[in-house]
C-alpha atoms as a PDB file:
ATOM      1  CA  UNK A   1     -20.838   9.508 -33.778  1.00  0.00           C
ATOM      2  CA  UNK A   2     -19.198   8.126 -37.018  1.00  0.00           C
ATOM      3  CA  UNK A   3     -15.840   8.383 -37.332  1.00  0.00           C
ATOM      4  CA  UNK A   4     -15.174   7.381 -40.736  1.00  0.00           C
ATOM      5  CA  UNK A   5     -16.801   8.576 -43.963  1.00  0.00           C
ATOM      6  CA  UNK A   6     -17.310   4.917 -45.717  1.00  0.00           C
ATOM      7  CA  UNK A   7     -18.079   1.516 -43.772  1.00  0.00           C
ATOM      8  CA  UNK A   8     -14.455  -0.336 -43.443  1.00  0.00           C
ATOM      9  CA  UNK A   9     -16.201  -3.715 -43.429  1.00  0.00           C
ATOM     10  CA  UNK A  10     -18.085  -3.454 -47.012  1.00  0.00           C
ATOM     11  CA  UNK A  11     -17.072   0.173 -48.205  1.00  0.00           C
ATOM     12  CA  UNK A  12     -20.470   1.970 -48.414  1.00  0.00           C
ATOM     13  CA  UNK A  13     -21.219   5.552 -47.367  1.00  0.00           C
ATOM     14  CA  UNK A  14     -22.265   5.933 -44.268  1.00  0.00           C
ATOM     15  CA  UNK A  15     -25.283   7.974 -43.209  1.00  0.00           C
ATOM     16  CA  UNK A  16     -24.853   7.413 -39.676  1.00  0.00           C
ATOM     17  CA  UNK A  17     -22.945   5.574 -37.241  1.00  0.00           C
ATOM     18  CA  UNK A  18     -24.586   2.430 -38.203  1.00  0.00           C
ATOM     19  CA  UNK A  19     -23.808   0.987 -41.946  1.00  0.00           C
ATOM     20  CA  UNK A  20     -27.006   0.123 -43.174  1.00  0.00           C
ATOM     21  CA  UNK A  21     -25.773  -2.347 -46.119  1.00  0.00           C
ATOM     22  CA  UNK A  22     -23.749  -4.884 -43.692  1.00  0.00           C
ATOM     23  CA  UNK A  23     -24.726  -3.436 -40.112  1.00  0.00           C
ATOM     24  CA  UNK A  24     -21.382  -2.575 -38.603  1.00  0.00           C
ATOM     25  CA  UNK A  25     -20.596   0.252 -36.368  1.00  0.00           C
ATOM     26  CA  UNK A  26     -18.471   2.817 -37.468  1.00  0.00           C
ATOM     27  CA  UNK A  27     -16.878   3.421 -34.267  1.00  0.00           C
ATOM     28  CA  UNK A  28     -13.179   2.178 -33.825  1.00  0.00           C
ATOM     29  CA  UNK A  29     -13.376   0.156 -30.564  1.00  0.00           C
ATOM     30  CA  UNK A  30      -9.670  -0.356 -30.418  1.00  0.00           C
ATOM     31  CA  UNK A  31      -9.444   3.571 -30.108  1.00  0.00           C
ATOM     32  CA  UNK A  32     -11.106   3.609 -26.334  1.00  0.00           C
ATOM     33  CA  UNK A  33     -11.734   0.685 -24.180  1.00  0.00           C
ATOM     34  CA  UNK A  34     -15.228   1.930 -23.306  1.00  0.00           C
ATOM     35  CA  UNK A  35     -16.286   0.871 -26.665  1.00  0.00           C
ATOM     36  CA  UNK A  36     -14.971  -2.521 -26.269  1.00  0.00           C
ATOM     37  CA  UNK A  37     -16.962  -3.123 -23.074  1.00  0.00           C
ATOM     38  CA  UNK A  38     -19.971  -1.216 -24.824  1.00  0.00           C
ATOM     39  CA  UNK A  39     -19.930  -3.541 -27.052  1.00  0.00           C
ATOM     40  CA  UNK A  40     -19.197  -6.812 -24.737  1.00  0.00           C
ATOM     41  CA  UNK A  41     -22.667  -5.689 -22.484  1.00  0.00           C
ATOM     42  CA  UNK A  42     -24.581  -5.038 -25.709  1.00  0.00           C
ATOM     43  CA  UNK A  43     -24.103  -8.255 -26.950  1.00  0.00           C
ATOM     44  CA  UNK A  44     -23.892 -10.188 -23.528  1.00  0.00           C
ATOM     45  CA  UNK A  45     -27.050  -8.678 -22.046  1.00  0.00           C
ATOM     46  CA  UNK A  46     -29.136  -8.795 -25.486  1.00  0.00           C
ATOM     47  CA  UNK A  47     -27.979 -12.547 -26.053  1.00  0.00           C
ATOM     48  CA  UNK A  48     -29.360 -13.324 -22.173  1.00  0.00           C
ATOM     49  CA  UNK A  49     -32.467 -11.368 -22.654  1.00  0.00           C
ATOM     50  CA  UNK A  50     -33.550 -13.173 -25.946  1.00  0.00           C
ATOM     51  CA  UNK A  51     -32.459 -16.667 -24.669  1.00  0.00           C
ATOM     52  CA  UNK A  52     -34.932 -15.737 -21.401  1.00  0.00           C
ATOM     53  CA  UNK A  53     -37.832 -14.332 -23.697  1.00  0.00           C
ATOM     54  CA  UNK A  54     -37.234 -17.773 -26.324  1.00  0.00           C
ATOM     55  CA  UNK A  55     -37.403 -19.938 -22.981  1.00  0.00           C
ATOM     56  CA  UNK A  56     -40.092 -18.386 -21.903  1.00  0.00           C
ATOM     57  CA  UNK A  57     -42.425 -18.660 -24.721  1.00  0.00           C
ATOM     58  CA  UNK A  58     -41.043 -22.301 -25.370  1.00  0.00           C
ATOM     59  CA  UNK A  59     -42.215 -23.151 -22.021  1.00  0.00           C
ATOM     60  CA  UNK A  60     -45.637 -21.269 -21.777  1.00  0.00           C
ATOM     61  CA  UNK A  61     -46.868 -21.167 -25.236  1.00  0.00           C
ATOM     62  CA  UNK A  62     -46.380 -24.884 -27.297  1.00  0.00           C
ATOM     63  CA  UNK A  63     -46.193 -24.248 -30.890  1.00  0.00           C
ATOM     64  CA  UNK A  64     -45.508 -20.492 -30.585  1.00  0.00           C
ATOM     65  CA  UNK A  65     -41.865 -20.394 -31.054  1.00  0.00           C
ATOM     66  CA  UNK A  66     -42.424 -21.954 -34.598  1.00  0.00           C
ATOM     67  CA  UNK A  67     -45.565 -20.353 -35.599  1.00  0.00           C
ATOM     68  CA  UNK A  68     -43.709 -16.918 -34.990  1.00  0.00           C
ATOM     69  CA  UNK A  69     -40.450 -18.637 -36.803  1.00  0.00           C
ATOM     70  CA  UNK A  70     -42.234 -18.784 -40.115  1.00  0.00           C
ATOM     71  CA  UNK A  71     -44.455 -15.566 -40.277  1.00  0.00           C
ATOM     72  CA  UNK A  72     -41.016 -13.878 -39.905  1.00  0.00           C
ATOM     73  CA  UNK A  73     -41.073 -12.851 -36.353  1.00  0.00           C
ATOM     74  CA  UNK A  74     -37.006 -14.089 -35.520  1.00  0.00           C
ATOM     75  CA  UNK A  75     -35.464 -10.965 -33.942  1.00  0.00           C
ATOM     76  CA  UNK A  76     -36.543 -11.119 -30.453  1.00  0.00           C
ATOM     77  CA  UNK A  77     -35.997 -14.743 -30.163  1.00  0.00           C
ATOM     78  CA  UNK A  78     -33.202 -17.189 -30.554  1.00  0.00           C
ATOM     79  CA  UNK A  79     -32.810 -19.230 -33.859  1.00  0.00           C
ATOM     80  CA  UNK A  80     -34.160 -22.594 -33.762  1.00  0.00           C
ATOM     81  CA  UNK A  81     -30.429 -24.175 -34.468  1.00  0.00           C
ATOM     82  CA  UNK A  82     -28.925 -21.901 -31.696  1.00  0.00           C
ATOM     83  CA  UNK A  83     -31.041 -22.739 -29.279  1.00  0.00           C
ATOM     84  CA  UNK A  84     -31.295 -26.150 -29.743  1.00  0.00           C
ATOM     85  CA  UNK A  85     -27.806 -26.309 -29.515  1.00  0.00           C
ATOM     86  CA  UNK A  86     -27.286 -24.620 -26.523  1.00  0.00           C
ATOM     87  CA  UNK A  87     -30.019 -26.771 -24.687  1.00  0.00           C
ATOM     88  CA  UNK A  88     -28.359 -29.848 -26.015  1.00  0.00           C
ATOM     89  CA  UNK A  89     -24.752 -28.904 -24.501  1.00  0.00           C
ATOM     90  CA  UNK A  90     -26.840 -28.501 -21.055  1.00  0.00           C
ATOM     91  CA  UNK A  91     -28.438 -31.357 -21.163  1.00  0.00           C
ATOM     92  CA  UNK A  92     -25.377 -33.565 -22.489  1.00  0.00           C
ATOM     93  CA  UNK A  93     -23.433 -31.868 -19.365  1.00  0.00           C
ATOM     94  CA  UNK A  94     -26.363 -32.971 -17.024  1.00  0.00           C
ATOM     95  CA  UNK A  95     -25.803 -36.327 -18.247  1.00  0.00           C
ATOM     96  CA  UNK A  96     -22.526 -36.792 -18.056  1.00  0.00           C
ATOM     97  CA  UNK A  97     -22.011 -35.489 -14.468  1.00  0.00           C
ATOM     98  CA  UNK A  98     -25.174 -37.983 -13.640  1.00  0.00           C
ATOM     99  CA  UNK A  99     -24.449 -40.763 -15.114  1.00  0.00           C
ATOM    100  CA  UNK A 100     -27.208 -40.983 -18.019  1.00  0.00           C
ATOM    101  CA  UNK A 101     -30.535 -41.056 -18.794  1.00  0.00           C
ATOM    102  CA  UNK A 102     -32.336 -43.643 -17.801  1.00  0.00           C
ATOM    103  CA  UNK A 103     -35.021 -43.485 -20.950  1.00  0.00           C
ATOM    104  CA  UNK A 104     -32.258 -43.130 -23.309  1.00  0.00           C
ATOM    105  CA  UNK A 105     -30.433 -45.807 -21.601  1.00  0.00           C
ATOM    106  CA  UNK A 106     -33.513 -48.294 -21.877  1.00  0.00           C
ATOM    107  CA  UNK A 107     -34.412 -47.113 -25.753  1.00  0.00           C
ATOM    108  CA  UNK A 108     -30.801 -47.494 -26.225  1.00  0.00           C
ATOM    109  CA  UNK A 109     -30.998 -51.396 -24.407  1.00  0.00           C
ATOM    110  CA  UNK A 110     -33.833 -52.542 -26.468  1.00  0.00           C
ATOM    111  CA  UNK A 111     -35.523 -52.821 -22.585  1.00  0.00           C
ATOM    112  CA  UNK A 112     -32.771 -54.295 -21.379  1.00  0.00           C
ATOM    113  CA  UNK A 113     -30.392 -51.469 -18.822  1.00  0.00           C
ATOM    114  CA  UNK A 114     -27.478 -53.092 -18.759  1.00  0.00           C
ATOM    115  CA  UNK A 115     -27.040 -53.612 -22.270  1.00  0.00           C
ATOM    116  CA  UNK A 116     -28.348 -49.748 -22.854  1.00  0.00           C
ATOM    117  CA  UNK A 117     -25.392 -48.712 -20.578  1.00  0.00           C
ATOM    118  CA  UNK A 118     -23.321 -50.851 -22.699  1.00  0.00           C
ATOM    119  CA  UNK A 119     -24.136 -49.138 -25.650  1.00  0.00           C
ATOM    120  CA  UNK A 120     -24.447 -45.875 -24.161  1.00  0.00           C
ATOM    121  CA  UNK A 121     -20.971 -45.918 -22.952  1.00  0.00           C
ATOM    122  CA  UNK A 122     -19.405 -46.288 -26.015  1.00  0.00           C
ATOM    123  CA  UNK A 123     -20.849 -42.944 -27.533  1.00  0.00           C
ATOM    124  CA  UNK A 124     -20.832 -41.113 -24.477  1.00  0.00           C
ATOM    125  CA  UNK A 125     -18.208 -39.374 -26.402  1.00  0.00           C
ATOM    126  CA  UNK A 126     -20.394 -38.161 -29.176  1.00  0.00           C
ATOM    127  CA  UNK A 127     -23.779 -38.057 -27.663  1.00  0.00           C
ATOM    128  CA  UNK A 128     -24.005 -34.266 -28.839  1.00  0.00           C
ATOM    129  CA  UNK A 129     -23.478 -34.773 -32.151  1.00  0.00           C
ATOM    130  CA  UNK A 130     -25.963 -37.820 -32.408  1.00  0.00           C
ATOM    131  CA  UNK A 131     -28.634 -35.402 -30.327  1.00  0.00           C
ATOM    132  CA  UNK A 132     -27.796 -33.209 -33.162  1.00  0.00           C
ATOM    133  CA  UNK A 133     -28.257 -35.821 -36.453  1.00  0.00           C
ATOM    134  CA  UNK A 134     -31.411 -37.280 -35.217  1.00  0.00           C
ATOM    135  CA  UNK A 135     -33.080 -33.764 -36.225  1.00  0.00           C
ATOM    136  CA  UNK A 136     -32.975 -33.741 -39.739  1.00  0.00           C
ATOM    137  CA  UNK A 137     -34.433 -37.560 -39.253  1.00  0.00           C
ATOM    138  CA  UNK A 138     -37.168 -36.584 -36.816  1.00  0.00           C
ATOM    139  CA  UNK A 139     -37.674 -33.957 -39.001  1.00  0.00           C
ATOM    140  CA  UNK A 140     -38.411 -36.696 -42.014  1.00  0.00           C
ATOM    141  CA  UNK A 141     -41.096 -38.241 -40.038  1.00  0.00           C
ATOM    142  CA  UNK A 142     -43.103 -35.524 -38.916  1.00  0.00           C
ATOM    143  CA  UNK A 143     -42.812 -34.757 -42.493  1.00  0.00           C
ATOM    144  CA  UNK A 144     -44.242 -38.017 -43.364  1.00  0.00           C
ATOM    145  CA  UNK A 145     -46.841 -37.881 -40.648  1.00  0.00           C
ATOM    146  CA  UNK A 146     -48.201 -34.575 -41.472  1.00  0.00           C
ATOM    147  CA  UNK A 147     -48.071 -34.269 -44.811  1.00  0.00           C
ATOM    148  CA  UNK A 148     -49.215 -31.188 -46.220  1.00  0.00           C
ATOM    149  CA  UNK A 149     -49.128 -28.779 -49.488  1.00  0.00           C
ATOM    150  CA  UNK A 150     -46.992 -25.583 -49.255  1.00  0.00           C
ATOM    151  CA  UNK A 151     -45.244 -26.948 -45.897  1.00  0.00           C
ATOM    152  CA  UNK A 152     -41.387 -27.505 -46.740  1.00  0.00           C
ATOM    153  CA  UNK A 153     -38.930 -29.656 -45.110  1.00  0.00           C
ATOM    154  CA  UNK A 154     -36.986 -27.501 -43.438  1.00  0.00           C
ATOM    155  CA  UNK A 155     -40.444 -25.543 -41.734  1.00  0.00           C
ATOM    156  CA  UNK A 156     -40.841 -29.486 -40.419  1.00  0.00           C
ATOM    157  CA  UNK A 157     -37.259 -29.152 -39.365  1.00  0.00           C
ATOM    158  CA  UNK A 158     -37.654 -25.936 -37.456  1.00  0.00           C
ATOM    159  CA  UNK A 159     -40.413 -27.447 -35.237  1.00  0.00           C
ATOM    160  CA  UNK A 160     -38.717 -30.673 -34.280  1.00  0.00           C
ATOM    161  CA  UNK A 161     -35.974 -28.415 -33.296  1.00  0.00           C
ATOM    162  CA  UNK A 162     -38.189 -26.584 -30.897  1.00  0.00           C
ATOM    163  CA  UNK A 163     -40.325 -29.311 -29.671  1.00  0.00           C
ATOM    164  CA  UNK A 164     -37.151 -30.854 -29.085  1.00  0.00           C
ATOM    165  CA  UNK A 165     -35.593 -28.108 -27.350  1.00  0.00           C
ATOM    166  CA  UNK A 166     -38.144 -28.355 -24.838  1.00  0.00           C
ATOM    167  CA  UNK A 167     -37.632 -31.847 -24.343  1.00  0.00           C
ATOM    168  CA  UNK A 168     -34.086 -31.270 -23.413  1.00  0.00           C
ATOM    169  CA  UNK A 169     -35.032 -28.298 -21.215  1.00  0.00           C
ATOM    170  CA  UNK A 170     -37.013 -31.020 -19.382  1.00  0.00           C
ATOM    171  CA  UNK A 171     -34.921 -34.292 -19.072  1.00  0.00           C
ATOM    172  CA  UNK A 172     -32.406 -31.281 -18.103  1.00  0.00           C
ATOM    173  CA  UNK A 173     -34.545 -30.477 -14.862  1.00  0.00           C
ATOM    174  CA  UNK A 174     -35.376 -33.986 -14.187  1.00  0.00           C
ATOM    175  CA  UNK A 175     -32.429 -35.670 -14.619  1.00  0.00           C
ATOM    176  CA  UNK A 176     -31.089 -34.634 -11.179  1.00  0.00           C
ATOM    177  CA  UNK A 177     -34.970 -35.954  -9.528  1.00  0.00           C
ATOM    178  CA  UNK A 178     -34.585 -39.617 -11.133  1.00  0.00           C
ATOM    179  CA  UNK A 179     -30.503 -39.652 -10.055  1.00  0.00           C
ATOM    180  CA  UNK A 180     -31.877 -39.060  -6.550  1.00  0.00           C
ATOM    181  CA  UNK A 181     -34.561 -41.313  -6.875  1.00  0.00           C
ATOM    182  CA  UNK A 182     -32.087 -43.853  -8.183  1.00  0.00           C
ATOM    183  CA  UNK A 183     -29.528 -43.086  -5.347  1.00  0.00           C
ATOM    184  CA  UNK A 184     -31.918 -42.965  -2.944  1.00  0.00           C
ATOM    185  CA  UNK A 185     -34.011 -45.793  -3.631  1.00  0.00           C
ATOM    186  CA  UNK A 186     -33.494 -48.166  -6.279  1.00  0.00           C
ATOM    187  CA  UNK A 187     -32.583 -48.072 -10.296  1.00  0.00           C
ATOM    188  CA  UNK A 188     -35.751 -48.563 -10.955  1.00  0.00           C
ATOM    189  CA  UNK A 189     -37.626 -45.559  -8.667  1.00  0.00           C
ATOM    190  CA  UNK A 190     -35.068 -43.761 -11.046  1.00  0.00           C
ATOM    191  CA  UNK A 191     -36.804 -44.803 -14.221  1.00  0.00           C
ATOM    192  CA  UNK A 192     -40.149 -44.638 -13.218  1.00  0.00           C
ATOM    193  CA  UNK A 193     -39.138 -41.334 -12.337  1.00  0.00           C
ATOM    194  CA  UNK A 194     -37.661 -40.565 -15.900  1.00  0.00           C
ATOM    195  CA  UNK A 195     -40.714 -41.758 -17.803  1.00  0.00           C
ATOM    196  CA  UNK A 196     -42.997 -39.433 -15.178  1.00  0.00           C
ATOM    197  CA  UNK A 197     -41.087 -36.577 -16.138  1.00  0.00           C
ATOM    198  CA  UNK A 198     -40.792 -37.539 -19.734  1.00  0.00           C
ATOM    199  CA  UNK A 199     -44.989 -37.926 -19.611  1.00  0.00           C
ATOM    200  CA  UNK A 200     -45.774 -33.819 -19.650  1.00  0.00           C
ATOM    201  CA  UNK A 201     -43.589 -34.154 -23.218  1.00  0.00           C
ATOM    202  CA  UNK A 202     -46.554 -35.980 -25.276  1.00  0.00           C
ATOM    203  CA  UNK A 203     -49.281 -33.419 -23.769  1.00  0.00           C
ATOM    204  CA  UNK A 204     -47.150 -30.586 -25.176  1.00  0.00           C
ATOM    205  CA  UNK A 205     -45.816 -31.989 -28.287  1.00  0.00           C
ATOM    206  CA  UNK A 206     -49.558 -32.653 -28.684  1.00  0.00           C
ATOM    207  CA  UNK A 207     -50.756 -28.813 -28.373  1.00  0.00           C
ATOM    208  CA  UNK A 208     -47.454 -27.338 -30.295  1.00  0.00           C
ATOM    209  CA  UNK A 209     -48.414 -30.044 -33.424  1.00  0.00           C
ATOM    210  CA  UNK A 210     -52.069 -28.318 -32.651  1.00  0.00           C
ATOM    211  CA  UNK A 211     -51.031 -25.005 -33.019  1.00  0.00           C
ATOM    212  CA  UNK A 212     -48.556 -25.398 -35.789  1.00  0.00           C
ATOM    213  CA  UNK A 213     -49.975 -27.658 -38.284  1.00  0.00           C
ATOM    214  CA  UNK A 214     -54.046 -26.697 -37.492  1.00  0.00           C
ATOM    215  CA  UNK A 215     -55.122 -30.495 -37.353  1.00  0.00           C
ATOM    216  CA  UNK A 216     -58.196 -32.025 -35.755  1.00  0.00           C
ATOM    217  CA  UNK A 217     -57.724 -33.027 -31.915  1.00  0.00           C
ATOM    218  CA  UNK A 218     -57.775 -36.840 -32.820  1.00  0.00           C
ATOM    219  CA  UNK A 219     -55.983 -36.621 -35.555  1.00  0.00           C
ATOM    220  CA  UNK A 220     -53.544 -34.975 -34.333  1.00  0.00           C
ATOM    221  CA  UNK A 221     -53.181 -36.627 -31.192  1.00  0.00           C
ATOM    222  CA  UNK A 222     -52.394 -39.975 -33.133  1.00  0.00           C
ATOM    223  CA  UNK A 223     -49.662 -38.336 -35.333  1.00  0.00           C
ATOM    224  CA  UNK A 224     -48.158 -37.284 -32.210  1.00  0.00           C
ATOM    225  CA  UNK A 225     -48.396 -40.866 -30.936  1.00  0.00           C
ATOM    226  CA  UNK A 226     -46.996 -42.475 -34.124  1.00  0.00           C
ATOM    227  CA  UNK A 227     -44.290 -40.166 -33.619  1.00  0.00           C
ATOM    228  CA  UNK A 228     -42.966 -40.751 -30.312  1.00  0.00           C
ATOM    229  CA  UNK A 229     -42.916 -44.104 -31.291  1.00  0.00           C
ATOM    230  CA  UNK A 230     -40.715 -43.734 -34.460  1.00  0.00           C
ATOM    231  CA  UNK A 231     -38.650 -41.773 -32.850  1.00  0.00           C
ATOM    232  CA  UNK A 232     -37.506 -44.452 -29.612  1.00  0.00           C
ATOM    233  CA  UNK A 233     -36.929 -46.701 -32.458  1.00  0.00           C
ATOM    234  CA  UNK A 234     -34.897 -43.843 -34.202  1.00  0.00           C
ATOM    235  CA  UNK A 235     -33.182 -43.155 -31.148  1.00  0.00           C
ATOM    236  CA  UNK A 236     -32.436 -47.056 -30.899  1.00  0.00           C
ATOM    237  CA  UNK A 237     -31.190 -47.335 -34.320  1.00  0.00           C
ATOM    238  CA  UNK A 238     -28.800 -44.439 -34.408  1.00  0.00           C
ATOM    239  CA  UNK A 239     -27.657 -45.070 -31.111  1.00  0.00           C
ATOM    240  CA  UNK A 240     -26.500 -48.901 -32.130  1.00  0.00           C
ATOM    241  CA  UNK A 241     -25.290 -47.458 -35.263  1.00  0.00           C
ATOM    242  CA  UNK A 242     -23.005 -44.954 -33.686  1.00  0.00           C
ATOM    243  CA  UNK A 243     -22.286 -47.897 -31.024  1.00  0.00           C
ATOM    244  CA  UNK A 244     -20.734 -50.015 -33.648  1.00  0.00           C
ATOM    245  CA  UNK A 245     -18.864 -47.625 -35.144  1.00  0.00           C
ATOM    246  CA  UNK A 246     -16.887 -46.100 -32.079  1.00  0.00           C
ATOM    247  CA  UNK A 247     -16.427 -50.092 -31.106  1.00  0.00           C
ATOM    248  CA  UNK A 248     -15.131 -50.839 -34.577  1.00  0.00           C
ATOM    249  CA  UNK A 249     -15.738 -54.291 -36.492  1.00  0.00           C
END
């Protein structure tokens, strides 16, 4: 029940407990604890359940998250920025505790691992926020590489961010499998081991650019492959870039 006539957030009458201009409940959670912790498991245990639904479908259905994204289906599923976010802070903790990605490590290295270390190292630091400012680049290319009427930037952006997400939901799993292999065997069991896990990645990118942008099968399939390509040099470039600026002149 309400307990107040007008909404003490934006000042509008209320009809029921719930203001229907700005969306805040009228309760007074600072006059009972129960509302507090009400309000704790409401958002806690809604937050879980739509991160397990947007996993789900970003796992199972390629392309869905995005399709859904722009006919205006975004309640029951995590944002796009959100969850990309939140997958990048897991994977940049998987990576630090093991040491690095090998792939990243080798795009980074121009081929060469100890070099890509070298330059790894010094942005270990502020590998999230490069994660983060390759989207809006990746997002230029795909742009570029399906270029179509009535399909905005940002609706290019919102697709990297999920294909993207998956990728770190991925290299996530299988970074512990190619530190093993590494630890186990040799360095470079561990990046064979890498680029197995990172080979799944082009079949899905593949279907989700299929079921978002409604291209042909071949066409599409080169796009993808032009992609993946512009984006280890990407990758290379901003990496060095960052590199040389954490170093100094």
């Amino acid at each position: 029940m309400s307990d107040a006539a007008t909404c003490r957030n934006c000042g509008t009458a209320l009809t029921g407990r719930w203001c229907h201009a700005c969306g805040q409940d009228s309760r007074n959670p600072l006059r009972e604890l129960r509302s507090l912790l009400e309000e704790f498991l409401d958002s806690a245990l809604s937050w879980d359940s739509k991160l397990l639904t947007t996993l789900k479908v970003l796992a199972t259905s390629p392309g869905e998250l995005t399709v859904a994204y722009v006919a205006g289906q975004r309640a029951r599923y995590l944002g796009p920025v959100r969850l990309y976010l939140l997958l990048s802070l897991a994977y940049v903790t998987a990576y630090a505790l093991l040491h690095g990605d090998p792939v990243l490590v080798y795009i980074a290295g121009g081929g060469d691992i100890v070099s890509g270390f070298d330059e790894i190292g010094r942005i270990e630091r502020w590998l999230s926020l490069v994660l983060v400012l390759l989207m809006p680049l990746a997002a230029l290319i795909m742009a570029l590489l399906f270029h179509r009427a009535g399909i905005p930037l940002v609706q290019h952006l919102v697709f990297v961010l999920h294909i993207s997400g998956f990728s770190l939901v991925v290299w996530t799993l299988g970074r512990p499998l190619s530190y093993l292999a590494g630890a186990l065997v040799h360095e470079v069991a561990e990046l064979v081991v890498s680029v197995a896990v990172n080979v799944p990645l082009a079949f899905y990118c593949y279907r989700a650019a299929r079921a978002h942008y409604g291209r042909g099968e071949l066409d599409t399939f080169w796009r993808i492959l032009l992609y993946g390509a512009a984006s280890a040099a990407l990758i290379r470039g901003v990496v060095l870039l960052a590199s040389r600026i954490v170093s100094g002149p």
